[in-house]
Protein backbone atom coordinates (compact mmCIF):
# COMPACT_ATOMS: atom_id res chain seq x y z
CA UNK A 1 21.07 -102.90 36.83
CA UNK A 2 21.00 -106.55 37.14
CA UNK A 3 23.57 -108.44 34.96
CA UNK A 4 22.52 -111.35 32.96
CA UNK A 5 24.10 -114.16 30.97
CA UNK A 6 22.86 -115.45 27.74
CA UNK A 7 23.41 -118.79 26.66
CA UNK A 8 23.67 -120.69 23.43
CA UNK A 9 23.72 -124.54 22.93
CA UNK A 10 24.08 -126.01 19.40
CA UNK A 11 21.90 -128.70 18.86
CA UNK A 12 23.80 -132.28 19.00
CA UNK A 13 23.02 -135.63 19.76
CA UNK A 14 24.13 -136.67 23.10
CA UNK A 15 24.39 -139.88 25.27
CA UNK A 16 22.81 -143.08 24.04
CA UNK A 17 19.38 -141.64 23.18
CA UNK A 18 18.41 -139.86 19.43
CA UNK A 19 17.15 -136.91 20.72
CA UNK A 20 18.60 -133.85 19.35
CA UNK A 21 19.04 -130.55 21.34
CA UNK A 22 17.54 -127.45 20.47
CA UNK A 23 19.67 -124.44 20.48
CA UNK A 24 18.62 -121.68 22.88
CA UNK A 25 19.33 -118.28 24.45
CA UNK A 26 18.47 -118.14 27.83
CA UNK A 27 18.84 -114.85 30.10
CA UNK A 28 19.90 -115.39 33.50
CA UNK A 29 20.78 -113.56 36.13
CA UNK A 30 24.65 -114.25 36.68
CA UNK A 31 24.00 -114.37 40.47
CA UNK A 32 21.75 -117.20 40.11
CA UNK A 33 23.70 -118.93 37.63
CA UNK A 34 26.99 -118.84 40.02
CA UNK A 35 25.45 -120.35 42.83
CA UNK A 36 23.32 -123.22 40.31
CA UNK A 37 26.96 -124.39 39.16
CA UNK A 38 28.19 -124.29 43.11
CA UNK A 39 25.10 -126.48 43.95
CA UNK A 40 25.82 -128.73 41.01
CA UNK A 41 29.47 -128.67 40.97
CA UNK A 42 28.82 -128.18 37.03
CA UNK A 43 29.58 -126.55 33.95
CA UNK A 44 26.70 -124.19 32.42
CA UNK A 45 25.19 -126.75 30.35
CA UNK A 46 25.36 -129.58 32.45
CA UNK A 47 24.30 -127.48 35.12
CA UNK A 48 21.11 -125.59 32.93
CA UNK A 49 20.13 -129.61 32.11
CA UNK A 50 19.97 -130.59 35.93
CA UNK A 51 17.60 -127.56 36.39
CA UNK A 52 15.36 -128.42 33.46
CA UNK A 53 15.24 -132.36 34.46
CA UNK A 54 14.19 -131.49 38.32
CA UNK A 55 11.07 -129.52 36.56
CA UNK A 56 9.92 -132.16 34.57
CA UNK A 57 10.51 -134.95 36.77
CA UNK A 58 8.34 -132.62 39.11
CA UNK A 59 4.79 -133.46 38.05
CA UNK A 60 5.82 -137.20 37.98
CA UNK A 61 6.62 -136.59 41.78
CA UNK A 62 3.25 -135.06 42.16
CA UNK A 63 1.54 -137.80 40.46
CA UNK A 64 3.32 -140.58 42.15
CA UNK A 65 2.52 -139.00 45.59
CA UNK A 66 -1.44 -138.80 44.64
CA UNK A 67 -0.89 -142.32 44.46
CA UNK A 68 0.26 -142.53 48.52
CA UNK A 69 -2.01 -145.64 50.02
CA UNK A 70 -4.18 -146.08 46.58
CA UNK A 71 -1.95 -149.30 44.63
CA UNK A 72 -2.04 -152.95 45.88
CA UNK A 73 0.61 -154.80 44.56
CA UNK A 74 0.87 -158.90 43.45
CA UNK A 75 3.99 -159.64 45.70
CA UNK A 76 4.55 -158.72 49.26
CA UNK A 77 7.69 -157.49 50.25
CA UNK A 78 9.33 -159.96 51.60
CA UNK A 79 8.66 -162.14 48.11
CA UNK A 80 10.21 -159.15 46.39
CA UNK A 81 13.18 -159.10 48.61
CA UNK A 82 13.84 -163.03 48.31
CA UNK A 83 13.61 -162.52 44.91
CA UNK A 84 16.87 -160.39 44.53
């Protein structure tokens, strides 16, 4: 039988922006979870945060790499690196 850990996360406000948490339970295999926190050299929330921001910053990726050879920009970039 596969062990899992469930986690809970009271909703708070956090950092500089006013968006609240919402508190969760989560199931995850404790295998998985071990080696997340290695990777991240994290706590569980801190660590369950990095995992959610890599999936949303996903489709951005996608989007910005449909965009590969298809925007012209205003300022070359040797303008943009004199203008540092």
């Amino acid at each position: 039988m596969e062990r899992s850990i469930t986690l809970c996360n009271a909703g708070k406000k956090y950092g500089e922006e006013s968006m609240f948490s919402r508190k969760i339970t989560v199931e995850i295999p404790a295998e998985l979870l071990v080696k997340a926190q290695k990777a991240s050299g994290a706590g569980i929330t801190q660590t369950i945060r990095a995992g959610l921001e890599l999936v949303a910053a996903g489709k951005a990726y996608e989007r910005l790499l449909r965009l590969n050879g298809k925007v012209r920009f205003s300022r070359t970039l040797e303008e943009l690196k004199a203008d540092r």
